[in-house]
C-alpha atoms as a PDB file:
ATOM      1  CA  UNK A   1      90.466 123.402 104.722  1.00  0.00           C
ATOM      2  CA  UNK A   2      94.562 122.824 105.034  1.00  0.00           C
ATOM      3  CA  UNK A   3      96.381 122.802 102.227  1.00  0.00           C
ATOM      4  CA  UNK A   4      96.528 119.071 101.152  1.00  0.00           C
ATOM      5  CA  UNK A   5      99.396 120.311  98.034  1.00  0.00           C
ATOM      6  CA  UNK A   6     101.353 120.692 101.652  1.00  0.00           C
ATOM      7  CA  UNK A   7     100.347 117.790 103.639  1.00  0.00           C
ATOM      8  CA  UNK A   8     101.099 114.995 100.653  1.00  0.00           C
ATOM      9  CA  UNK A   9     104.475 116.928  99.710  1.00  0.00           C
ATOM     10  CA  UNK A  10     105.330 116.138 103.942  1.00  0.00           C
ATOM     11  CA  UNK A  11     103.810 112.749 103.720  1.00  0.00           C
ATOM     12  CA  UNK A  12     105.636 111.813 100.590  1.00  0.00           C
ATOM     13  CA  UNK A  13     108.818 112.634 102.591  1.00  0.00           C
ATOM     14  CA  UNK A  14     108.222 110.951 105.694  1.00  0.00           C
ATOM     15  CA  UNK A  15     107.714 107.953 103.859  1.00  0.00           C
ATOM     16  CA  UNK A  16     110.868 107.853 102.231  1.00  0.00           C
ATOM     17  CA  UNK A  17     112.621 109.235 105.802  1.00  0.00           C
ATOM     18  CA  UNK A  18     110.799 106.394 107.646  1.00  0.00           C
ATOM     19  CA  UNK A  19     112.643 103.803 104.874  1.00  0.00           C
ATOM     20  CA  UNK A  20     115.637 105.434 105.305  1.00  0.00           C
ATOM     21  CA  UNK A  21     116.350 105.852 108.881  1.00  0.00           C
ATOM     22  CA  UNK A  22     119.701 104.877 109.997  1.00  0.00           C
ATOM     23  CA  UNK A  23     119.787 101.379 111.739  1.00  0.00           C
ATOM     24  CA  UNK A  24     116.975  99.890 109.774  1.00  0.00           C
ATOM     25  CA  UNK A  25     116.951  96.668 108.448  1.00  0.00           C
ATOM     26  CA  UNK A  26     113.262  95.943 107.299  1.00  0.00           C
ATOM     27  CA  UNK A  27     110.710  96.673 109.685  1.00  0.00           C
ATOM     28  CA  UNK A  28     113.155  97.027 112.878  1.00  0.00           C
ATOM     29  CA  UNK A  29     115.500 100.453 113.243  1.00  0.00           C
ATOM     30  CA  UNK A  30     118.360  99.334 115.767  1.00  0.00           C
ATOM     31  CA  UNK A  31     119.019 102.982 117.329  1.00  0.00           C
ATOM     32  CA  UNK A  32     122.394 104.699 115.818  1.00  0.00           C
ATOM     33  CA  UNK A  33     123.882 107.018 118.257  1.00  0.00           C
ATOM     34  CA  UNK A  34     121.209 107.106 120.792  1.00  0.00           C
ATOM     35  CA  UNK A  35     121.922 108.336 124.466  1.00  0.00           C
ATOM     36  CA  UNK A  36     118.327 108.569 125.195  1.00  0.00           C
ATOM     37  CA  UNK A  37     114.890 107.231 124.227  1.00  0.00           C
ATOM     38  CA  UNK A  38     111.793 108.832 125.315  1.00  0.00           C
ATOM     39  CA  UNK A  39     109.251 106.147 124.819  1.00  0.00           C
ATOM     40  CA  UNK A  40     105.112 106.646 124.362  1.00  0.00           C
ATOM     41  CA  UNK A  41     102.286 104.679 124.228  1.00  0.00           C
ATOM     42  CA  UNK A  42      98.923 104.723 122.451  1.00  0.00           C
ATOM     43  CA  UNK A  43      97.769 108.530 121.451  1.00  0.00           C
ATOM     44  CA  UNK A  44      95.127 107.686 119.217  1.00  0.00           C
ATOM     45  CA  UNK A  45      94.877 111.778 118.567  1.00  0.00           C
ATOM     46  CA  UNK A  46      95.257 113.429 122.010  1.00  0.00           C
ATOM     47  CA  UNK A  47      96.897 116.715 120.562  1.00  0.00           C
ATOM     48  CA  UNK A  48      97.382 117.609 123.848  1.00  0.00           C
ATOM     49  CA  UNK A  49      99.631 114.688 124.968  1.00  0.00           C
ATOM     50  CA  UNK A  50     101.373 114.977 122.086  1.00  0.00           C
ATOM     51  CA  UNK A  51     102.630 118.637 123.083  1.00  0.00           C
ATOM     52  CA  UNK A  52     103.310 118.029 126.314  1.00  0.00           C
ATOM     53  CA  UNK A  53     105.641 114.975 125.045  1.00  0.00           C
ATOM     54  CA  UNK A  54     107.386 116.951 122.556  1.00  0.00           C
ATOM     55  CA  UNK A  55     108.210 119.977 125.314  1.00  0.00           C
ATOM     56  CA  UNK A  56     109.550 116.426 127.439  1.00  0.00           C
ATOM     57  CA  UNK A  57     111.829 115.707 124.196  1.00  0.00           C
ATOM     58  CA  UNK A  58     113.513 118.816 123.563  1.00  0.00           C
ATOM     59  CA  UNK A  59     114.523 116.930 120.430  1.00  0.00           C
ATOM     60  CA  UNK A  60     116.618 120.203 119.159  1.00  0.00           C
ATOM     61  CA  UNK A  61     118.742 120.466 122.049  1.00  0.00           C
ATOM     62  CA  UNK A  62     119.136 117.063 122.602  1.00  0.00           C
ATOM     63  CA  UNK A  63     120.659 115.488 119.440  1.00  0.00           C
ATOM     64  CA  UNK A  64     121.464 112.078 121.073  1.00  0.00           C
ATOM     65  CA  UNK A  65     118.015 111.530 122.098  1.00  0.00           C
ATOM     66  CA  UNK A  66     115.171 109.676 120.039  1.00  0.00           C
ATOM     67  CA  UNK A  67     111.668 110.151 120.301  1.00  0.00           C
ATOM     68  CA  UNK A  68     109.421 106.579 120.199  1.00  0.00           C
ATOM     69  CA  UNK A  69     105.611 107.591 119.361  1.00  0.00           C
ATOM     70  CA  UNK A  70     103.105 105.060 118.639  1.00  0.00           C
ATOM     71  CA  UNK A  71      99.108 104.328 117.786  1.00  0.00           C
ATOM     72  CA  UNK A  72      98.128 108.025 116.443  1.00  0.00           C
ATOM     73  CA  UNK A  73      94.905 106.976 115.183  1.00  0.00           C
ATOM     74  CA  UNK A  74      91.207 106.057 116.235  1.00  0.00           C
ATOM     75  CA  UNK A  75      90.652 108.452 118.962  1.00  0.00           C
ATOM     76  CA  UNK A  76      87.660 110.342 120.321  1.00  0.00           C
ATOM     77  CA  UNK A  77      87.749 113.464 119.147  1.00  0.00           C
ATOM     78  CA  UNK A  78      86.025 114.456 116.066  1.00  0.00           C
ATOM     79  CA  UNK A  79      84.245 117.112 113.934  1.00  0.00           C
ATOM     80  CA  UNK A  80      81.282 118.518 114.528  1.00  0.00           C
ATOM     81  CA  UNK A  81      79.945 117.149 111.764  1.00  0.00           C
ATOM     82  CA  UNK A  82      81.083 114.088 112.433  1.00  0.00           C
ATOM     83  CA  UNK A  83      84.438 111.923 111.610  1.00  0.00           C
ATOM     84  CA  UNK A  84      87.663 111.408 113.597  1.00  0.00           C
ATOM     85  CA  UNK A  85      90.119 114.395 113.952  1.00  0.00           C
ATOM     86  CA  UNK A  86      92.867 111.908 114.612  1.00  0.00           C
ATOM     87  CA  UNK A  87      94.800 112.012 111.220  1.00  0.00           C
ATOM     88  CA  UNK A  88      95.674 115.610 112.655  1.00  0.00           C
ATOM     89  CA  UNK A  89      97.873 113.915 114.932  1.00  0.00           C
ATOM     90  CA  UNK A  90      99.593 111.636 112.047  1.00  0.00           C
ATOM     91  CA  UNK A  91     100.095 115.002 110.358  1.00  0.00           C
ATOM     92  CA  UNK A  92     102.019 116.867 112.625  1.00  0.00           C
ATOM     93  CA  UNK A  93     104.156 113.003 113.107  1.00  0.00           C
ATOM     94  CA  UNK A  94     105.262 113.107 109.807  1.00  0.00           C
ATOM     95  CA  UNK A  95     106.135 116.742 109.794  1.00  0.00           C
ATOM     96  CA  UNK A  96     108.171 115.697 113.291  1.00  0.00           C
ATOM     97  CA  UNK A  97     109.588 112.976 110.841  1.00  0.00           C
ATOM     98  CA  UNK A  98     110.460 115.570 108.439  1.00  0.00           C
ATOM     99  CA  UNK A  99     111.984 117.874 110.852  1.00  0.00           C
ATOM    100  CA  UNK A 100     114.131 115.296 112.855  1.00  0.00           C
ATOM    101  CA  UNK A 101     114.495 112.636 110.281  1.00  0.00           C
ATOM    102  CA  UNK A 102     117.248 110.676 112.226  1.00  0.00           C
ATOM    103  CA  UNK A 103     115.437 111.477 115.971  1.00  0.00           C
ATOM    104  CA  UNK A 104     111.924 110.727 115.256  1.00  0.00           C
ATOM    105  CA  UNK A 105     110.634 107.449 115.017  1.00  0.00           C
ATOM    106  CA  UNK A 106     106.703 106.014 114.726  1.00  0.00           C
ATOM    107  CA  UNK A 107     105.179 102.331 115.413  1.00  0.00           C
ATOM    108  CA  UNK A 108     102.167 101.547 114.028  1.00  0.00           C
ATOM    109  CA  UNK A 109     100.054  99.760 115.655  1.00  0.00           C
ATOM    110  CA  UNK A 110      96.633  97.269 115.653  1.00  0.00           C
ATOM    111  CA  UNK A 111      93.966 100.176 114.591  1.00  0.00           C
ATOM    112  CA  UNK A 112      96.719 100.850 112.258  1.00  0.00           C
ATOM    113  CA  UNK A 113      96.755  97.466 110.657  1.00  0.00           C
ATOM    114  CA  UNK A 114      93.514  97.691 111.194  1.00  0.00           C
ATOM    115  CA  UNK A 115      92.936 100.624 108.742  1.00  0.00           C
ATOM    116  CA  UNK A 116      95.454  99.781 106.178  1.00  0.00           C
ATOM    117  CA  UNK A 117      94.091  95.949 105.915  1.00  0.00           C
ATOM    118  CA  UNK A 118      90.080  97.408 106.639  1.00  0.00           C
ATOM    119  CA  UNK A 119      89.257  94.862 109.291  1.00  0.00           C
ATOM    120  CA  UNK A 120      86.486  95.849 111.047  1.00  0.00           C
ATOM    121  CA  UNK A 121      87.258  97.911 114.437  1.00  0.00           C
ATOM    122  CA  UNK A 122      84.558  99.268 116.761  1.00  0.00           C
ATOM    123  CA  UNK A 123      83.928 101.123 120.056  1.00  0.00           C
ATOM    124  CA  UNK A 124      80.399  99.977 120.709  1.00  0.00           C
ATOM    125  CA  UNK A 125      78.476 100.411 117.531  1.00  0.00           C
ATOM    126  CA  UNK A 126      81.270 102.954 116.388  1.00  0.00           C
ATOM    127  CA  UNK A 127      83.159 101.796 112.875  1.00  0.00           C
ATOM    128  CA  UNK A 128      86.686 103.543 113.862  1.00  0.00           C
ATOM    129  CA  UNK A 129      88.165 102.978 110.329  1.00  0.00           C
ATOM    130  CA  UNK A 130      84.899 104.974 108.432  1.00  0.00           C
ATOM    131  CA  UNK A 131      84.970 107.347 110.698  1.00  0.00           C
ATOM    132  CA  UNK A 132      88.873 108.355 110.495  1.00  0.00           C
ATOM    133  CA  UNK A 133      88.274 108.252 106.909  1.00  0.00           C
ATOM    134  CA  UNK A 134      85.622 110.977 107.188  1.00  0.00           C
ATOM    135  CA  UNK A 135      87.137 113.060 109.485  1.00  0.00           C
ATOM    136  CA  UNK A 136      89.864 113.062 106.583  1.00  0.00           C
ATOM    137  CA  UNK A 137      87.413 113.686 103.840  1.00  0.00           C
ATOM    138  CA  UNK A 138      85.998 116.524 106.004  1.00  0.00           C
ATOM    139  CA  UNK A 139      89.529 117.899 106.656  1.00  0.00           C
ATOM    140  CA  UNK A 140      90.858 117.884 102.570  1.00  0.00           C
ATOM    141  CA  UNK A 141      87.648 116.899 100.665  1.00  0.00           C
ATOM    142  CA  UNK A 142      88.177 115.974  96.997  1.00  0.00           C
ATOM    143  CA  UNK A 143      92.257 115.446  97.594  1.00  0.00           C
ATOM    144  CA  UNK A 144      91.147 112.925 100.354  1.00  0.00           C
ATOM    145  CA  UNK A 145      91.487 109.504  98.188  1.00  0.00           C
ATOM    146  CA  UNK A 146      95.483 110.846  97.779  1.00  0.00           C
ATOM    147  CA  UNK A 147      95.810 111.587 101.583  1.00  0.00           C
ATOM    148  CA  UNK A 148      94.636 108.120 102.551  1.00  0.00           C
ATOM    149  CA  UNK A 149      97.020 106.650  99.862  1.00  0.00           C
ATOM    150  CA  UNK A 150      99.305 108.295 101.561  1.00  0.00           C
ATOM    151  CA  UNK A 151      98.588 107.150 104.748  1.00  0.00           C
ATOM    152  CA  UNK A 152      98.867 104.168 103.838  1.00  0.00           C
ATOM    153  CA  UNK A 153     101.697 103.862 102.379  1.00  0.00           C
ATOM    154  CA  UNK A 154     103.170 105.881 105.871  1.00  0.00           C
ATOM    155  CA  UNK A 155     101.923 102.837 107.403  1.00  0.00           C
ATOM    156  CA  UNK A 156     103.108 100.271 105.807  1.00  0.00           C
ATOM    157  CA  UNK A 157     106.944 102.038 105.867  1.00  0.00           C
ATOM    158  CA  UNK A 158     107.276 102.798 109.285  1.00  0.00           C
ATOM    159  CA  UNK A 159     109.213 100.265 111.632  1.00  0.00           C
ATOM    160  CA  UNK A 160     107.260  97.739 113.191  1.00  0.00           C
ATOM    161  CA  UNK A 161     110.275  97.180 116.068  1.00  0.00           C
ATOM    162  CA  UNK A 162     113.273  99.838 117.826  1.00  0.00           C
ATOM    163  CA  UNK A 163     116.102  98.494 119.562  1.00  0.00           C
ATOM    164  CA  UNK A 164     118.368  99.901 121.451  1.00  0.00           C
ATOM    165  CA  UNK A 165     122.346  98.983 121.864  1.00  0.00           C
ATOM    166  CA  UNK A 166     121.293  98.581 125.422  1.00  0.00           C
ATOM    167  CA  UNK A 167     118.875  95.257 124.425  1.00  0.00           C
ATOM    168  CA  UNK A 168     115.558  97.302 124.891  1.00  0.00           C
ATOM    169  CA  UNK A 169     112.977  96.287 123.038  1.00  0.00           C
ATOM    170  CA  UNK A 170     109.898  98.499 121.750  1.00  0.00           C
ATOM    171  CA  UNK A 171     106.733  97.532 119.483  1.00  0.00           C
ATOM    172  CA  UNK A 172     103.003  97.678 119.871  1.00  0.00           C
ATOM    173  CA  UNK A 173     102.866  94.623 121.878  1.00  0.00           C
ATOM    174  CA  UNK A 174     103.585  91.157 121.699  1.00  0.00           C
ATOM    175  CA  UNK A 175     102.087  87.609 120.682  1.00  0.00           C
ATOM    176  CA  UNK A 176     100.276  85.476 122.509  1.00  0.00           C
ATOM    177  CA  UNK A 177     102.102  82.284 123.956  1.00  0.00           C
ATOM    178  CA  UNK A 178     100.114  80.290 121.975  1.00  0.00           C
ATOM    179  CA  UNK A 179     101.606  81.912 118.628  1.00  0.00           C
ATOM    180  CA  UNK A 180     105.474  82.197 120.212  1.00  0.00           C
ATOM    181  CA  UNK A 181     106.219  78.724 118.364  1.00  0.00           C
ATOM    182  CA  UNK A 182     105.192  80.224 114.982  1.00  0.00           C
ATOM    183  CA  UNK A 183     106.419  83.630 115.427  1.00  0.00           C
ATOM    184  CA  UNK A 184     109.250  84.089 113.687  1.00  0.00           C
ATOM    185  CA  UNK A 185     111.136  87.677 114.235  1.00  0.00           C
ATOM    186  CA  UNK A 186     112.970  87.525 111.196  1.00  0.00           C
ATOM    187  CA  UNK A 187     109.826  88.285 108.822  1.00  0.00           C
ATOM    188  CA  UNK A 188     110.351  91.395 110.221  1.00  0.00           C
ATOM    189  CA  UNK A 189     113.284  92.156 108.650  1.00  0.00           C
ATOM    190  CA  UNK A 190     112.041  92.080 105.459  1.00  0.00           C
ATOM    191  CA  UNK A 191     110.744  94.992 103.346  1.00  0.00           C
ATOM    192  CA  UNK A 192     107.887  94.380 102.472  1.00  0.00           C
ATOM    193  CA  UNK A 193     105.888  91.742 104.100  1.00  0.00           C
ATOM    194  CA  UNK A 194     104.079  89.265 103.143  1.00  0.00           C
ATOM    195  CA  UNK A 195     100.087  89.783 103.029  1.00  0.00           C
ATOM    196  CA  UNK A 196      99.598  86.877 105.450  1.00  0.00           C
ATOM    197  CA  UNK A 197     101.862  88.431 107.988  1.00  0.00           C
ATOM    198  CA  UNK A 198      98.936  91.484 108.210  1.00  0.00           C
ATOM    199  CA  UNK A 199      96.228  89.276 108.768  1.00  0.00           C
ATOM    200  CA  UNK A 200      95.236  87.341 111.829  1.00  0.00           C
ATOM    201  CA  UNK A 201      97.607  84.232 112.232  1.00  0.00           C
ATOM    202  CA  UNK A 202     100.293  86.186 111.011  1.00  0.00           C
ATOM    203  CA  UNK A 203     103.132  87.392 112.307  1.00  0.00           C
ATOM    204  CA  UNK A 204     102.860  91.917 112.513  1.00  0.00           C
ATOM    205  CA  UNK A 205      99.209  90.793 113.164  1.00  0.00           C
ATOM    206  CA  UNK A 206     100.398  88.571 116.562  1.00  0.00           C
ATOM    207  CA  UNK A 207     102.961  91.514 117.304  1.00  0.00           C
ATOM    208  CA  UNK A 208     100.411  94.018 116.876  1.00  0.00           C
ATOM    209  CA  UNK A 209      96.912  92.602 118.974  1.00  0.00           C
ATOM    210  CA  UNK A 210      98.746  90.372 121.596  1.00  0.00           C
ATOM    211  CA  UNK A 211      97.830  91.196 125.024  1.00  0.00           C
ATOM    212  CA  UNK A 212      99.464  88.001 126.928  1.00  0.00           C
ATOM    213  CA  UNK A 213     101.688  89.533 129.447  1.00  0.00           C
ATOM    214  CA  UNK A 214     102.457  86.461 131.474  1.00  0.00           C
ATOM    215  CA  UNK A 215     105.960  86.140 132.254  1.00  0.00           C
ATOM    216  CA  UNK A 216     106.768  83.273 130.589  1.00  0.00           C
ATOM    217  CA  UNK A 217     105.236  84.757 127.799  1.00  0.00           C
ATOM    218  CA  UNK A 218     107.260  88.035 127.687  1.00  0.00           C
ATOM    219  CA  UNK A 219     110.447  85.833 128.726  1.00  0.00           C
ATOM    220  CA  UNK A 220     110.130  83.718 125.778  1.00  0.00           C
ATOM    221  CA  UNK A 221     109.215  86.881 123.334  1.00  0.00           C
ATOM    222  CA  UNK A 222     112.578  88.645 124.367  1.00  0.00           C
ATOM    223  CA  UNK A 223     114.677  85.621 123.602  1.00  0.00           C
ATOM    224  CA  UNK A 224     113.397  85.381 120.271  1.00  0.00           C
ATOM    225  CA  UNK A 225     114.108  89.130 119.540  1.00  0.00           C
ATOM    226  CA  UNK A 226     117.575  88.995 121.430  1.00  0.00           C
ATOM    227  CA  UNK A 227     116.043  91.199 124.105  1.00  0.00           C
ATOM    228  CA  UNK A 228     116.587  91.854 128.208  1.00  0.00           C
ATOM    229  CA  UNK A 229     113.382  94.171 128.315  1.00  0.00           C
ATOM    230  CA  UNK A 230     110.418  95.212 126.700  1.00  0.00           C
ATOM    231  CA  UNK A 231     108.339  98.323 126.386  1.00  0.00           C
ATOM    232  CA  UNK A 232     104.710  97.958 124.696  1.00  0.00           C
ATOM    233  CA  UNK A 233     101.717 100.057 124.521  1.00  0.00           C
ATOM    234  CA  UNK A 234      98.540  98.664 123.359  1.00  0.00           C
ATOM    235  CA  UNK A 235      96.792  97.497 126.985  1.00  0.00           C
ATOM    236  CA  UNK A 236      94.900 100.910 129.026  1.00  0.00           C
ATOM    237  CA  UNK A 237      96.214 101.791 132.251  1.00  0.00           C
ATOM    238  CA  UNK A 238      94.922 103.601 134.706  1.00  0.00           C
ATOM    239  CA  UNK A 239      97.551 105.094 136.016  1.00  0.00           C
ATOM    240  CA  UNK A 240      99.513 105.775 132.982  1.00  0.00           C
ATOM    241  CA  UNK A 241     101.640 102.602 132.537  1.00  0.00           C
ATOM    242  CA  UNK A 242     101.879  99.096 133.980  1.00  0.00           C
ATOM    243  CA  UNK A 243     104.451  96.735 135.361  1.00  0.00           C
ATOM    244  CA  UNK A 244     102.891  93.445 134.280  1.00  0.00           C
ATOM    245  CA  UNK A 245     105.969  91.361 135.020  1.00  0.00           C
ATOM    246  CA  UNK A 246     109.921  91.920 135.934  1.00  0.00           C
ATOM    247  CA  UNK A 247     110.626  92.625 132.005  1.00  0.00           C
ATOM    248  CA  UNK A 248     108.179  94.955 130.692  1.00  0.00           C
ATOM    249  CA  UNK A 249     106.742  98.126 131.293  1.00  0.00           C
ATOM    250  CA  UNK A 250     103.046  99.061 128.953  1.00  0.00           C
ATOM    251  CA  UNK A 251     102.702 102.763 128.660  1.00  0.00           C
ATOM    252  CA  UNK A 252      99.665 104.638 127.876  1.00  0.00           C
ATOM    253  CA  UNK A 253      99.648 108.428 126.581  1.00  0.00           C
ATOM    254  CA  UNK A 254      96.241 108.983 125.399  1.00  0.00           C
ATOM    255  CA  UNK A 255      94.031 109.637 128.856  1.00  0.00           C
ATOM    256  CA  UNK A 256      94.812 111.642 132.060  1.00  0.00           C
ATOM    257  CA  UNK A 257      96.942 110.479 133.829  1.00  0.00           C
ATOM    258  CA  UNK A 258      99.138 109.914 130.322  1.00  0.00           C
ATOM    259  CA  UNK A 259     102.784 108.623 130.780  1.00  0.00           C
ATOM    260  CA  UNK A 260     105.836 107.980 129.091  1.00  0.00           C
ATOM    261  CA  UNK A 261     109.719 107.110 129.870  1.00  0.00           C
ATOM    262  CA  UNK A 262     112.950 108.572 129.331  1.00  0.00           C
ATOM    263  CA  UNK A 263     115.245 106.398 129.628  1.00  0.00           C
ATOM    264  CA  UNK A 264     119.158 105.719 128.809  1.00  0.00           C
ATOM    265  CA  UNK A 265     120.052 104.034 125.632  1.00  0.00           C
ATOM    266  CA  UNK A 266     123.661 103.415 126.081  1.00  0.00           C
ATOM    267  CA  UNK A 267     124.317 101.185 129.233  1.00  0.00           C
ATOM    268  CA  UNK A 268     122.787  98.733 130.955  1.00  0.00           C
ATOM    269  CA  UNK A 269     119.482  99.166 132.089  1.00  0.00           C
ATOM    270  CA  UNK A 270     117.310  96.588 134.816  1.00  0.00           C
ATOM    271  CA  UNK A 271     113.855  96.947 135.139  1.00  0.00           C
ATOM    272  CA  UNK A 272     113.684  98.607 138.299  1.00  0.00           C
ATOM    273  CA  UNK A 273     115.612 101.511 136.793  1.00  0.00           C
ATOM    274  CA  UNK A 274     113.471 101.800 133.699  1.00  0.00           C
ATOM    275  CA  UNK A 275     110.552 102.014 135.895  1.00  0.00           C
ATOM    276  CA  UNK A 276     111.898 104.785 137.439  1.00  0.00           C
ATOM    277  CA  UNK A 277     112.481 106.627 134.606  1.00  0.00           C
ATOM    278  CA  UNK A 278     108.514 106.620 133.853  1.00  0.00           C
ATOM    279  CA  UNK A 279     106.992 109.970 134.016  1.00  0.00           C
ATOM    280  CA  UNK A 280     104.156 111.189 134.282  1.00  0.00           C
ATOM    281  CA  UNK A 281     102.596 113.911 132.284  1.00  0.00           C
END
């Protein structure tokens, strides 16, 4: 069993880290002396991905670039005796977090919410939110009630938002067209949200679960968050990411082919030339 006196002493940290990261201003970090962002999608657990993204970082040799991960939980590995290996992955973030406070950042996203506000989320008959919470009481038994407290409270202080001086925009995803009238980006610059925000109708639940990638859509999004382009995750692709329209790119890093995207942080940037700075793992 790993020593949980270890894990909650790390997650105790990366809380506070996540709260103080330079740039932040509620829920959205605004990148401080970025060159480079390498950008993920979804992991939901894939260890594997997750090493081959952190070789692609070289975060301690690169001090100018920042490292993007998002949607570490609900995956489909698990213990043999049952429940979701997953948290593993949000372990090794926050020691990441820990090691490269100012480098590392990490966007929750909907099976997050999802877990913190327990509304219900399946894969077939599968409930994804009991079983990550017994693949954590099979990884730290009695100490598990603290480790989910803590993972909770990870949750609810990491950045919902990154921007870079460049106008990129990352989160999770984006909200529908029919919600663009009501969202309103400021109530993500507060500290601590309000409950209604987390729940459906409001606004980190519309930027979390959108999947509306119409152009108009995205268009309209990006003026709200004073924007040129957008990188989500959230939506499977096939090939690793997606173009949807001329302002976005989705990325996926959880399946084979998993991608994700270097890309400068310090000059201007179109679309065509963030596309090309996808790669492929």
């Amino acid at each position: 069993m790993p020593d949980a006196d270890r894990l909650l002493t790390t997650l105790r940290r990366a809380i506070q880290l996540f709260r103080d990261t330079p740039g932040r201003k509620g829920r959205v970090v605004s990148l401080q002396g970025a060159a480079e962002v390498l950008a993920t999608g979804d992991l939901h657990g894939s260890l594997e991905n997750f090493r081959l993204i952190l070789a692609k970082a070289n975060l301690g040799q690169t001090p100018q670039r920042h490292l993007v991960l998002q949607e570490v939980i609900h995956g489909p590995f698990e213990y043999p005796a049952g429940g979701d290996k997953s948290h593993q992955l949000l372990d090794l973030m926050a020691a990441l977090k820990c090691q490269y406070p100012r480098q590392v950042h990490f966007l929750p996203g909907n099976h997050e919410l999802a877990q913190i506000t327990h509304r219900r989320v399946c894969k077939g008959d599968h409930d994804l939110n009991a079983s990550f919470e017994q693949g954590v009481r099979t990884a730290y038994g009695e100490r598990a009630g603290e480790v989910l407290s803590c993972y909770q409270q990870l949750f609810n202080a990491a950045p919902l938002a990154v921007r870079t001086a460049n106008r990129v925009f990352l989160s999770h995803s984006l909200p529908p067209g029919s919600r663009l009238t009501c969202f309103n980006p400021a109530r993500l610059e507060c500290d601590e949200p309000a409950a209604e925000d987390l729940h459906k109708g409001g606004t980190i639940y519309d930027l979390l679960w959108g999947r509306d990638t119409r152009p108009e859509t995205v268009a309209a999004f990006l003026q709200k968050v004073d924007a040129d382009l957008l990188i989500t995750g959230h939506i499977p692709c096939d090939r690793g990411f997606d173009a949807p329209n001329d302002r976005q790119l989705i990325l996926d890093s959880m399946e084979t082919p998993a991608a994700c995207c270097l890309f400068p942080a310090a000059r201007p940037l179109s679309h065509a030339e963030l596309l090309a700075c996808v790669i492929i793992l």
